[in-house]
PDB file of N, CA and C in Angstrom:
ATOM      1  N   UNK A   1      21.170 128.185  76.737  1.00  0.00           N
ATOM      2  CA  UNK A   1      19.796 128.445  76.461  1.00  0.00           C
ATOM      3  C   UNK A   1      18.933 127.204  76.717  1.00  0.00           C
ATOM      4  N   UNK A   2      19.511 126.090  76.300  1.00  0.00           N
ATOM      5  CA  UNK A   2      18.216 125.138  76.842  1.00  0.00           C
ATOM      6  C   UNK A   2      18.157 124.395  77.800  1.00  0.00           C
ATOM      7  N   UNK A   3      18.942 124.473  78.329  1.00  0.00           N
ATOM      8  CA  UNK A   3      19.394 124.150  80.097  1.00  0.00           C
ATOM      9  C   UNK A   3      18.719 125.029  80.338  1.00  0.00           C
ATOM     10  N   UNK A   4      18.779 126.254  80.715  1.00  0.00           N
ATOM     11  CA  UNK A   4      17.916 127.216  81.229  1.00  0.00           C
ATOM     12  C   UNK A   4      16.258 127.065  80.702  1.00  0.00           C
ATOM     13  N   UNK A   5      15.657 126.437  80.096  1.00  0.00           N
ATOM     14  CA  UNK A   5      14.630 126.331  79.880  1.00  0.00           C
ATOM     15  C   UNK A   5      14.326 124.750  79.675  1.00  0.00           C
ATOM     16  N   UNK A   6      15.054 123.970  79.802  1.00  0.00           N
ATOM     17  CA  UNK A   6      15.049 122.334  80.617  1.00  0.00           C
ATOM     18  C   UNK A   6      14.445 122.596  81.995  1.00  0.00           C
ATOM     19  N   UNK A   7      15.229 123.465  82.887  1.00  0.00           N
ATOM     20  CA  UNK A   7      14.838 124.179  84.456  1.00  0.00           C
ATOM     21  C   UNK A   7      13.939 124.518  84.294  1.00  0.00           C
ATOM     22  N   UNK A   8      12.982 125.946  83.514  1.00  0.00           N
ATOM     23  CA  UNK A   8      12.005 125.875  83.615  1.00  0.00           C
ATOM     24  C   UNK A   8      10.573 125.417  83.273  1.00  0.00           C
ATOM     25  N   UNK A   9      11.023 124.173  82.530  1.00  0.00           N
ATOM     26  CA  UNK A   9      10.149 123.097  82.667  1.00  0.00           C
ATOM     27  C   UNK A   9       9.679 122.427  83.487  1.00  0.00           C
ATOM     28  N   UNK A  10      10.578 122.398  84.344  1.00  0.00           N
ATOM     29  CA  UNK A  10      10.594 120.735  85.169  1.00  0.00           C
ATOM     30  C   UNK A  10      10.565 121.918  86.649  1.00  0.00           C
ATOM     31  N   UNK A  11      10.607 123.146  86.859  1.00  0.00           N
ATOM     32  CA  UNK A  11      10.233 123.598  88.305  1.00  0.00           C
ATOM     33  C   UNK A  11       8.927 123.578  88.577  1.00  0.00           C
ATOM     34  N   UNK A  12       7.657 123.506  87.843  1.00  0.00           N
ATOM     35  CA  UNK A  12       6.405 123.274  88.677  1.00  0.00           C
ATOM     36  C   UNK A  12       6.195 121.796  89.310  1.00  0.00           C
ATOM     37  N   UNK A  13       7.004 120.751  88.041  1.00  0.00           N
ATOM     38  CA  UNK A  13       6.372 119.682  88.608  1.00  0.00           C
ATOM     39  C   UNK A  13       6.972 119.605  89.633  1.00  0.00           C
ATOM     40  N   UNK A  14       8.014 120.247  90.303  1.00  0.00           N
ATOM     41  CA  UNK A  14       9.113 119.727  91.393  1.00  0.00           C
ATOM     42  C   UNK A  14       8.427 120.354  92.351  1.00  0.00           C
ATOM     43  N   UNK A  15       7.348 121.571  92.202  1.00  0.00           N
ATOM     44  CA  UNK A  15       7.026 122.170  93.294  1.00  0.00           C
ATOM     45  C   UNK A  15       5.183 121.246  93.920  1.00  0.00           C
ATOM     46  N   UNK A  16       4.899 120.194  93.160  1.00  0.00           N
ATOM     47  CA  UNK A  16       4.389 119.444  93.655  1.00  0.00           C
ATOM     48  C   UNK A  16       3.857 118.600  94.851  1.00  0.00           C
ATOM     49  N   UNK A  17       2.950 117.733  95.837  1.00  0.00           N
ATOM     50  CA  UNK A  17       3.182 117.005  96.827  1.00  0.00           C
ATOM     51  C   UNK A  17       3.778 115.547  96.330  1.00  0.00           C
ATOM     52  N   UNK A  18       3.892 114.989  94.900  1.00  0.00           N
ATOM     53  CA  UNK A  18       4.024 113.412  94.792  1.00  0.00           C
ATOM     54  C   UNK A  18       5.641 113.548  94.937  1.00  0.00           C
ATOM     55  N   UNK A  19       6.801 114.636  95.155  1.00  0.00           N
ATOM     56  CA  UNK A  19       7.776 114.717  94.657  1.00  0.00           C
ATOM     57  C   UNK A  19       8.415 113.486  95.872  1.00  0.00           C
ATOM     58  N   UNK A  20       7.567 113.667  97.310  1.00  0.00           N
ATOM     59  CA  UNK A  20       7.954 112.686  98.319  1.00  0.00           C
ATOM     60  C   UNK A  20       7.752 111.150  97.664  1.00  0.00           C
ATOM     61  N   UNK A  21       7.126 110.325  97.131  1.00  0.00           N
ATOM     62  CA  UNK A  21       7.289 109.262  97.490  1.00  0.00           C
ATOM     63  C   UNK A  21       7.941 109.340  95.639  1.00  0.00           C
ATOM     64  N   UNK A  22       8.014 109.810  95.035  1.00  0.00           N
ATOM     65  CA  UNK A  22       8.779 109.221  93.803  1.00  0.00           C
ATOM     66  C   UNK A  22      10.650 109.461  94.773  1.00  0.00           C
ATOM     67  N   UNK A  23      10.883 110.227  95.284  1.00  0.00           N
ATOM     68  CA  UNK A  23      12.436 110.015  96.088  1.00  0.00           C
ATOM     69  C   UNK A  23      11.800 108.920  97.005  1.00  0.00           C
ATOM     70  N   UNK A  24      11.294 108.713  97.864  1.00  0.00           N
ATOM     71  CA  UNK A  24      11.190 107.466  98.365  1.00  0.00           C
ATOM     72  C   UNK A  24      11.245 105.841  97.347  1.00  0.00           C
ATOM     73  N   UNK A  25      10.564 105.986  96.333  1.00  0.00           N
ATOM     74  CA  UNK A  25      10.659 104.803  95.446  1.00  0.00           C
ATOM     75  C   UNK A  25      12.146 104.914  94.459  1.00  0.00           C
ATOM     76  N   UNK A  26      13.018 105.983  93.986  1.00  0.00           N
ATOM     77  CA  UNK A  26      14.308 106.235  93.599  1.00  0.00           C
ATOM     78  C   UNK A  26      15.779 105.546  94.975  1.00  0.00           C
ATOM     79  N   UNK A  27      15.121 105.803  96.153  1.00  0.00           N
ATOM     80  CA  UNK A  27      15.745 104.857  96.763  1.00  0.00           C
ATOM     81  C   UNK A  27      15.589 103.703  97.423  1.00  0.00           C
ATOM     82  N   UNK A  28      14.892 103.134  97.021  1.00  0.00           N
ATOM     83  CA  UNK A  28      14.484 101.937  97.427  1.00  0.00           C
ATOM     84  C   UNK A  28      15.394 101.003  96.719  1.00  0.00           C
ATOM     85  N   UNK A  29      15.730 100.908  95.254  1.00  0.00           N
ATOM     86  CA  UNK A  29      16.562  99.989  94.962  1.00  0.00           C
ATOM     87  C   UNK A  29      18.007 100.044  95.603  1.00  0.00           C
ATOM     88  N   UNK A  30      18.383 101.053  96.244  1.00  0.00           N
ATOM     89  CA  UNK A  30      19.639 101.407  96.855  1.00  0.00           C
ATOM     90  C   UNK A  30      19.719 100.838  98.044  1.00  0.00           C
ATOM     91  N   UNK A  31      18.465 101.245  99.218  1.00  0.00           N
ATOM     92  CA  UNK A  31      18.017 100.257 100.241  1.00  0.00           C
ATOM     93  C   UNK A  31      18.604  99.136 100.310  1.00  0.00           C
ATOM     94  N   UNK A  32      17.859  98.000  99.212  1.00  0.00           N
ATOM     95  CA  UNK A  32      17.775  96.931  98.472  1.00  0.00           C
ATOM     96  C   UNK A  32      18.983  96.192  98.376  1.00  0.00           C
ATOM     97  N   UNK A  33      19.774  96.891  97.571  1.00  0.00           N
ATOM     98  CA  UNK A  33      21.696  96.586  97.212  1.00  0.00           C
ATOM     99  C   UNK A  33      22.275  96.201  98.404  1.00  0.00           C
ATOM    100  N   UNK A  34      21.865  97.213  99.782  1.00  0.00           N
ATOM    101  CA  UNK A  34      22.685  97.211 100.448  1.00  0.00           C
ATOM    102  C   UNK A  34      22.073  96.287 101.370  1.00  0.00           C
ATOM    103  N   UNK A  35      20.937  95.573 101.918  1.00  0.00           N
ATOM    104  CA  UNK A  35      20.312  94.542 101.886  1.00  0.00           C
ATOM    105  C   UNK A  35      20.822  93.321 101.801  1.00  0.00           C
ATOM    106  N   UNK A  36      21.174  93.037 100.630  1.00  0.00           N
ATOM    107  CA  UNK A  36      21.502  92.042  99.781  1.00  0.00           C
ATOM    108  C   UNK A  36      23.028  92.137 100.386  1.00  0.00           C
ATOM    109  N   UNK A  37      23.747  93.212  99.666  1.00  0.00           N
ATOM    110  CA  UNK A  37      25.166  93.286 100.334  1.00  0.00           C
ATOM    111  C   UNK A  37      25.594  92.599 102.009  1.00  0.00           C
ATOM    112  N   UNK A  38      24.684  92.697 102.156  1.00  0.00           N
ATOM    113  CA  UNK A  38      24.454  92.757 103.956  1.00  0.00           C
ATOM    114  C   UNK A  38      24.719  91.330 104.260  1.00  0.00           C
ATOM    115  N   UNK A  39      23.518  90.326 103.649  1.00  0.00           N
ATOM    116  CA  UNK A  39      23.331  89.117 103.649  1.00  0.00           C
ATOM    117  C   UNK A  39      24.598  88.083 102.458  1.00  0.00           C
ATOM    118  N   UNK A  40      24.919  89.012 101.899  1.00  0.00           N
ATOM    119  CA  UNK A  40      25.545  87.670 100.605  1.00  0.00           C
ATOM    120  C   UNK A  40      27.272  88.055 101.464  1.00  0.00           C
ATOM    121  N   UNK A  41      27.269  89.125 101.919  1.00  0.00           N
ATOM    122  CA  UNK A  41      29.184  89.467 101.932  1.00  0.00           C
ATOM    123  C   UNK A  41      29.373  89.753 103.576  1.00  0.00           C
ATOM    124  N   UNK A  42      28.965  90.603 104.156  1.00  0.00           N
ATOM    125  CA  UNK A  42      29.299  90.983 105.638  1.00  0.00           C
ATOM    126  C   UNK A  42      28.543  89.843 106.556  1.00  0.00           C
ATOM    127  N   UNK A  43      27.451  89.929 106.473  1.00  0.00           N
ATOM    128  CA  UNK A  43      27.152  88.517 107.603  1.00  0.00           C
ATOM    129  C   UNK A  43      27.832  87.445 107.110  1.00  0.00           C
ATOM    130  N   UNK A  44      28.028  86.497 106.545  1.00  0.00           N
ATOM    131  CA  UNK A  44      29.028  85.353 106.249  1.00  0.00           C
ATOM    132  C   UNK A  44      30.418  85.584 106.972  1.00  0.00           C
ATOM    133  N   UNK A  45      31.504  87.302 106.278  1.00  0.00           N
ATOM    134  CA  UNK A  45      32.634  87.397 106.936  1.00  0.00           C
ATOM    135  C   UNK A  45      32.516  87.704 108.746  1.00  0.00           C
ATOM    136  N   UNK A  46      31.404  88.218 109.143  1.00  0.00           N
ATOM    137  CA  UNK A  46      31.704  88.314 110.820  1.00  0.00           C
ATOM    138  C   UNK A  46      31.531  86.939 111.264  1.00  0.00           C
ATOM    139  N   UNK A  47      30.197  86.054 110.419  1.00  0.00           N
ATOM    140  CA  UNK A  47      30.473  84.607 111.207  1.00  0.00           C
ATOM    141  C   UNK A  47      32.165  83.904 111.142  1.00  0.00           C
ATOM    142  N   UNK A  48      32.723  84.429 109.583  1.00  0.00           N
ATOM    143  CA  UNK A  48      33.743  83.550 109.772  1.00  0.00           C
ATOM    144  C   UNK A  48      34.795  84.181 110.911  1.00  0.00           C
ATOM    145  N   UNK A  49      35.046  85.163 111.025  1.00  0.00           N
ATOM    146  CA  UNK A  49      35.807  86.144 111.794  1.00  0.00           C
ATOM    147  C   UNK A  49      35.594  85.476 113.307  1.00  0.00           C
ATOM    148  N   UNK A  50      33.831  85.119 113.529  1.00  0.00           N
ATOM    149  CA  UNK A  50      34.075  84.672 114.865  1.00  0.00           C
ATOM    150  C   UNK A  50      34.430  83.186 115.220  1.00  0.00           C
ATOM    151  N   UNK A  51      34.577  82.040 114.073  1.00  0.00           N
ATOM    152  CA  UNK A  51      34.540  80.584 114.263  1.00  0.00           C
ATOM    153  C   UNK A  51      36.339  80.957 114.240  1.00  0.00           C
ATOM    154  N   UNK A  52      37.094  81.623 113.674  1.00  0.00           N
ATOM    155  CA  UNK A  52      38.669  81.722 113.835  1.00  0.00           C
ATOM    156  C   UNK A  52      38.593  82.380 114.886  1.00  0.00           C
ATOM    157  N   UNK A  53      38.127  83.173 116.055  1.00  0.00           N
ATOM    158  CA  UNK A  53      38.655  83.737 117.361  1.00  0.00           C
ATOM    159  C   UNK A  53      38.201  82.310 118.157  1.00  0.00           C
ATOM    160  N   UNK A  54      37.270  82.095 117.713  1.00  0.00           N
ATOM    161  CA  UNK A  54      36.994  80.517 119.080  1.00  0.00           C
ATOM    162  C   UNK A  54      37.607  79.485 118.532  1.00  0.00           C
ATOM    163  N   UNK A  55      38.177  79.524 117.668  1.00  0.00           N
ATOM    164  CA  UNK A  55      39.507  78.445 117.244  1.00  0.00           C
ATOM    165  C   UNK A  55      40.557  78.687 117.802  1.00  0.00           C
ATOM    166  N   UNK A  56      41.129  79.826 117.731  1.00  0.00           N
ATOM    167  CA  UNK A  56      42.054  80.532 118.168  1.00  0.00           C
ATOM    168  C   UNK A  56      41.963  80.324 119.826  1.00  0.00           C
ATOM    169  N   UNK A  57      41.146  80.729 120.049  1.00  0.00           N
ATOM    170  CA  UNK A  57      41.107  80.771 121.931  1.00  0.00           C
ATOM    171  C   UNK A  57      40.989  78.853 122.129  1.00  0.00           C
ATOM    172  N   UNK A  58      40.739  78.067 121.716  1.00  0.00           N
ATOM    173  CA  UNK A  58      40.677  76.769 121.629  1.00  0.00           C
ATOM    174  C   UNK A  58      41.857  76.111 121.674  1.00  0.00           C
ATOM    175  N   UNK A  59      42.915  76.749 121.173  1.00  0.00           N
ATOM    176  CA  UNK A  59      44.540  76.112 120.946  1.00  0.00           C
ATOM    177  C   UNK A  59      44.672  75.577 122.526  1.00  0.00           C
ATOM    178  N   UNK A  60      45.095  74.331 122.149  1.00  0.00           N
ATOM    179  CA  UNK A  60      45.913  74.140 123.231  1.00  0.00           C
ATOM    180  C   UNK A  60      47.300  72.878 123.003  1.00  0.00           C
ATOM    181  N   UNK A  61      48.285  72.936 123.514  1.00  0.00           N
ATOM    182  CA  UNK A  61      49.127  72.426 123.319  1.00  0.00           C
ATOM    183  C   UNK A  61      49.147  71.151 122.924  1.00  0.00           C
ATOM    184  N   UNK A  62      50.083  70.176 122.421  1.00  0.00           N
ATOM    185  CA  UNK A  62      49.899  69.256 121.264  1.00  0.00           C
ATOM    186  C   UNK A  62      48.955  69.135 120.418  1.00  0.00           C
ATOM    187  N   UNK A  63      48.437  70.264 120.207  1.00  0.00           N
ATOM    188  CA  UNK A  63      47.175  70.689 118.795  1.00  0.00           C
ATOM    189  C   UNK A  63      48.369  70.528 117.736  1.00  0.00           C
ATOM    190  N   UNK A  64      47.996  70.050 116.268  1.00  0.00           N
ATOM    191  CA  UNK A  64      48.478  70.405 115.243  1.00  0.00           C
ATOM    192  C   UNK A  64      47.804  71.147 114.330  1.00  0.00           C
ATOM    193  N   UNK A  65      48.766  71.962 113.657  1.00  0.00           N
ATOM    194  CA  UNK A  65      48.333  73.169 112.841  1.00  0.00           C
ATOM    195  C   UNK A  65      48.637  73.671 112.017  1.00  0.00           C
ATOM    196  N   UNK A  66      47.438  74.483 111.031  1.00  0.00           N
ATOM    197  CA  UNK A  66      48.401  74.881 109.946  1.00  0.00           C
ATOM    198  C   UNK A  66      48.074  76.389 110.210  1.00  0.00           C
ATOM    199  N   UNK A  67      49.843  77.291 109.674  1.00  0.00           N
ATOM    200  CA  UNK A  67      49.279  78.507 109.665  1.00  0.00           C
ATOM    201  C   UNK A  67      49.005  79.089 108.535  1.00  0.00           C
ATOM    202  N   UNK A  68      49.042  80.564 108.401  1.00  0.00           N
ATOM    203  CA  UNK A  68      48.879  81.182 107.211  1.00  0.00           C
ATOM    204  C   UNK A  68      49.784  81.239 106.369  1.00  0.00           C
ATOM    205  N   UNK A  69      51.334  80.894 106.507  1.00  0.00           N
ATOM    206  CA  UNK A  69      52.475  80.636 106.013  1.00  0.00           C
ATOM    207  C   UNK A  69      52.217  79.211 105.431  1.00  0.00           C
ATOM    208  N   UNK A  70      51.824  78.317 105.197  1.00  0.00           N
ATOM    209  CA  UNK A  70      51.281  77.089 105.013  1.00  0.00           C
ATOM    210  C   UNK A  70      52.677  75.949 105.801  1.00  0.00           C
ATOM    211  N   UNK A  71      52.804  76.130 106.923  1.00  0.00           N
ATOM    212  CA  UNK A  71      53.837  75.650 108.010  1.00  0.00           C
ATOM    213  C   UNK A  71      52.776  74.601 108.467  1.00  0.00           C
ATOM    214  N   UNK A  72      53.405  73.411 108.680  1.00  0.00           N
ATOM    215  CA  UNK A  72      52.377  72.414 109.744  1.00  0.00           C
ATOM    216  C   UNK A  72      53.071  72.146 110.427  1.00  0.00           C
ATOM    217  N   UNK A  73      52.773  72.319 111.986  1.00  0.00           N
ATOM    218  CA  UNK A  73      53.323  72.129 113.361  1.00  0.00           C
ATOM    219  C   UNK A  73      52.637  71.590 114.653  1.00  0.00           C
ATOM    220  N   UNK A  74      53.539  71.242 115.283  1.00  0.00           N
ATOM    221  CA  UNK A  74      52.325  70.704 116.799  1.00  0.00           C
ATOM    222  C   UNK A  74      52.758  72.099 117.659  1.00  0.00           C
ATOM    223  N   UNK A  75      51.795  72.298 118.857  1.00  0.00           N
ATOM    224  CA  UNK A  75      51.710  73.554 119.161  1.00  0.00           C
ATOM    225  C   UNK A  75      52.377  73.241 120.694  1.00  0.00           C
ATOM    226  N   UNK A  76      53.292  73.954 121.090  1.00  0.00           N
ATOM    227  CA  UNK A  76      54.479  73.520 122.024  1.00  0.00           C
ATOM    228  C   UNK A  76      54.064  74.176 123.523  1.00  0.00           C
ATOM    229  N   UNK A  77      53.952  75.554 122.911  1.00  0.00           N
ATOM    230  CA  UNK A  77      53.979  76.466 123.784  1.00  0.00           C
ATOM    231  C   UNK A  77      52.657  77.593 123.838  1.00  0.00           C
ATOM    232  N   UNK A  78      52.394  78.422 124.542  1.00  0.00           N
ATOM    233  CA  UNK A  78      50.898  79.221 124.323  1.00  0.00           C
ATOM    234  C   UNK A  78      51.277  79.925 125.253  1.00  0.00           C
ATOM    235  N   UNK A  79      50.930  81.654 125.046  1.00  0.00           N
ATOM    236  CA  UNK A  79      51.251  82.548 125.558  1.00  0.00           C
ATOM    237  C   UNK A  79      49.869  83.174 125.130  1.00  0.00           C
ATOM    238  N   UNK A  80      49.866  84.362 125.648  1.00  0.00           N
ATOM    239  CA  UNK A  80      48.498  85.282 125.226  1.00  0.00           C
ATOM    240  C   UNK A  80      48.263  85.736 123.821  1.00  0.00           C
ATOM    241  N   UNK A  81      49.839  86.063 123.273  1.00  0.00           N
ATOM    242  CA  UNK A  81      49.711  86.760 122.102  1.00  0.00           C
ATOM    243  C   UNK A  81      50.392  86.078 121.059  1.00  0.00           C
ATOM    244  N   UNK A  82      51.170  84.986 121.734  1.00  0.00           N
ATOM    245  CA  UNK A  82      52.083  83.679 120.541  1.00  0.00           C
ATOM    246  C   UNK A  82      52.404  82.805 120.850  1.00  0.00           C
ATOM    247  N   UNK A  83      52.627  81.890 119.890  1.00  0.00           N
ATOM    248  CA  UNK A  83      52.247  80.271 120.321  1.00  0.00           C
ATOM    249  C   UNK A  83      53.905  80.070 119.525  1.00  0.00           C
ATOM    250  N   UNK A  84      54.514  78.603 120.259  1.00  0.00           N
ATOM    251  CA  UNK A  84      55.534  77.932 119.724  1.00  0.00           C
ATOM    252  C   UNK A  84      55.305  76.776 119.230  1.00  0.00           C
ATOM    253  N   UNK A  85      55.602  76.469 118.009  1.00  0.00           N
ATOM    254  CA  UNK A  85      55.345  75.850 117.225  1.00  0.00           C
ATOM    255  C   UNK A  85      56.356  74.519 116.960  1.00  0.00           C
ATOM    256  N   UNK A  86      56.407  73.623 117.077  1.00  0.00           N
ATOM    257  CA  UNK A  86      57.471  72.636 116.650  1.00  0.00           C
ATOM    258  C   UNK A  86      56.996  71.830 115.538  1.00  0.00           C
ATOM    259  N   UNK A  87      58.131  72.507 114.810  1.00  0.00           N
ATOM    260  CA  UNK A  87      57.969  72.220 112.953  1.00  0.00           C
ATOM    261  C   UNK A  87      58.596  70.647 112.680  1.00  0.00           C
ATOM    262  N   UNK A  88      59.535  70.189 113.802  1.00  0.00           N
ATOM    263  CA  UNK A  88      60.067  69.248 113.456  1.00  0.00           C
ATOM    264  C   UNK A  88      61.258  69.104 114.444  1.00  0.00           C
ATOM    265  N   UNK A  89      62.096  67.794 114.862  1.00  0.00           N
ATOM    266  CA  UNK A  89      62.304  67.242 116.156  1.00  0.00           C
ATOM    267  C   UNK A  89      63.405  68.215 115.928  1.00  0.00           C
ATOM    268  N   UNK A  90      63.197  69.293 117.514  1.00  0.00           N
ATOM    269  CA  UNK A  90      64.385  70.217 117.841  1.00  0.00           C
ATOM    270  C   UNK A  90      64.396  71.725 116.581  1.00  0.00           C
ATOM    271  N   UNK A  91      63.268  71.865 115.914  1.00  0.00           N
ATOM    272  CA  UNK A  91      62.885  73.145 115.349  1.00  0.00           C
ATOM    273  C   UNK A  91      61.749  73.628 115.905  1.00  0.00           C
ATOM    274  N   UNK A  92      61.522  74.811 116.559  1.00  0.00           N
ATOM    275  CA  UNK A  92      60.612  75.692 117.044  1.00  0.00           C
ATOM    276  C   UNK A  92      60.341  76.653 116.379  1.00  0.00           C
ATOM    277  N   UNK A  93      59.540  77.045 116.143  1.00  0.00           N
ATOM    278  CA  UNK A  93      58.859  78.866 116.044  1.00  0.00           C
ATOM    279  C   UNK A  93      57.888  79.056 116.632  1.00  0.00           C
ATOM    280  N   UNK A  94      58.192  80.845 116.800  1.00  0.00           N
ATOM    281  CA  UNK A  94      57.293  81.621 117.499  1.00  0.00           C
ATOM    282  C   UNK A  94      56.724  82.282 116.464  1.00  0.00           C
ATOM    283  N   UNK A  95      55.227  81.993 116.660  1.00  0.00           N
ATOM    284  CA  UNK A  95      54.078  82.917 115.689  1.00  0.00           C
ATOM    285  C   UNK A  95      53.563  83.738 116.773  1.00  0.00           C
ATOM    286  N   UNK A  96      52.261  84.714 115.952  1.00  0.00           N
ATOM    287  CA  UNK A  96      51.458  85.263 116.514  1.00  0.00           C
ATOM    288  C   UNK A  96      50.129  84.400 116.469  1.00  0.00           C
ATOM    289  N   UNK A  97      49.304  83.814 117.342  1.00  0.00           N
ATOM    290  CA  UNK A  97      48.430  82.970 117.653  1.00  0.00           C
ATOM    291  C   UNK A  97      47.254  83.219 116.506  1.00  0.00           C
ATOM    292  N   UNK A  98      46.747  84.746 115.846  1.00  0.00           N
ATOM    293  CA  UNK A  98      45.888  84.709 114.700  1.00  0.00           C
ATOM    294  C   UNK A  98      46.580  84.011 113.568  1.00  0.00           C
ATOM    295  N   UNK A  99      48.042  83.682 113.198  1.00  0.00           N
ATOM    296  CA  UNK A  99      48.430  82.958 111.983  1.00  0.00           C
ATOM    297  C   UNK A  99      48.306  81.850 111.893  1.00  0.00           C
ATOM    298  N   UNK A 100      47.604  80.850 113.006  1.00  0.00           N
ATOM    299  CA  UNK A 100      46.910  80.048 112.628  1.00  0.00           C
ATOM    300  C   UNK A 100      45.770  79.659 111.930  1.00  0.00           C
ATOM    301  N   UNK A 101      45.655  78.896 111.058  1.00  0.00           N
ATOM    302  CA  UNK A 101      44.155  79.137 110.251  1.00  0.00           C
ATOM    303  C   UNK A 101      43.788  77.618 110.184  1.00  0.00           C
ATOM    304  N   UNK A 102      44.061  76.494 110.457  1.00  0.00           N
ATOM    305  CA  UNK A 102      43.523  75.326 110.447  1.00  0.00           C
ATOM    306  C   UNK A 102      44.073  74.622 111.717  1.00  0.00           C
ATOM    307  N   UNK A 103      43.262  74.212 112.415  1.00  0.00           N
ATOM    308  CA  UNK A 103      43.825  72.671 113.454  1.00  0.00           C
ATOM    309  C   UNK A 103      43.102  71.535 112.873  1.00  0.00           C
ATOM    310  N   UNK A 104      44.547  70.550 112.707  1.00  0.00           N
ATOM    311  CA  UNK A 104      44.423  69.106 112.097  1.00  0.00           C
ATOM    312  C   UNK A 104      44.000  68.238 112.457  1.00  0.00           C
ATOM    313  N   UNK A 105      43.255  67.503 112.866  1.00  0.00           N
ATOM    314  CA  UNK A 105      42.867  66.339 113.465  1.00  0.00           C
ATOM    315  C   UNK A 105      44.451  65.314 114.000  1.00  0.00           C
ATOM    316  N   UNK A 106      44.161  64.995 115.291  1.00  0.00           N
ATOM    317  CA  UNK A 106      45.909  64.180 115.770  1.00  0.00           C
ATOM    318  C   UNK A 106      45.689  63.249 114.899  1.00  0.00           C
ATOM    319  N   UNK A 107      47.067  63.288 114.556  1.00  0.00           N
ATOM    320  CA  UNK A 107      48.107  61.911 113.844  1.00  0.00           C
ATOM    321  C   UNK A 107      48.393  62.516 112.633  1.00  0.00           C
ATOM    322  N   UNK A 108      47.840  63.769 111.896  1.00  0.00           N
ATOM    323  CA  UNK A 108      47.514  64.400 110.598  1.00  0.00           C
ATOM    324  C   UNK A 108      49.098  64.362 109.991  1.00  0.00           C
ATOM    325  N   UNK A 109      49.789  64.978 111.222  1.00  0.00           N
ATOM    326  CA  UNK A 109      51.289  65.254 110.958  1.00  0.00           C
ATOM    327  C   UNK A 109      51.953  63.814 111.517  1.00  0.00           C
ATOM    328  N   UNK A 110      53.166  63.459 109.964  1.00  0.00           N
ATOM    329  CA  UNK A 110      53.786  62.124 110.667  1.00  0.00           C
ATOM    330  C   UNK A 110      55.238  62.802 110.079  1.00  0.00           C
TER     331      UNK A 110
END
């Protein structure tokens, strides 16, 4: 019963012209969020996303590095899709070239 007459309260004002900009001003703070979202979280991660691909494409051999495994190595070998790594005199590994996440300045590794 008063649900049904909650409804017919509130159907003239809905049949109104202001009903447009009060939904225009109801989403505006939503707009807003995502705005903000935009600037504080996604633009920051695509810049960082792109300074690690031009790092990445930057490798070049006797680079030292750290990967995401926290491994520090000089970089031996370079292929398109993985790099060889020498961890230490006569130890190698093969990564995948994104598991790099830092190059060291030379001499870093002794």
């Amino acid at each position: 019963m008063f649900i049904s007459s909650a409804y017919a309260q509130t159907a003239p004002a809905a049949a109104g012209g202001g009903d447009m900009m009060s939904s225009m001003a109801s989403m505006l703070p939503l707009l807003l969020m995502f705005v903000v979202l935009y600037f504080v979280m996604i633009r920051p991660q695509m810049k960082k996303q792109k300074e690690h691909r031009a790092m990445i494409e930057a490798l070049a051999k006797g680079d030292e590095v750290v990967t995401a495994g926290g491994l520090v190595g000089r970089v031996s070998k370079i292929s398109d899709a993985f790099i060889g790594i020498e961890l230490a005199e006569g130890v190698e590994v093969q990564m995948q070239r994104a598991s790099v996440v830092q190059v060291l300045p030379k001499g870093s590794m002794k």
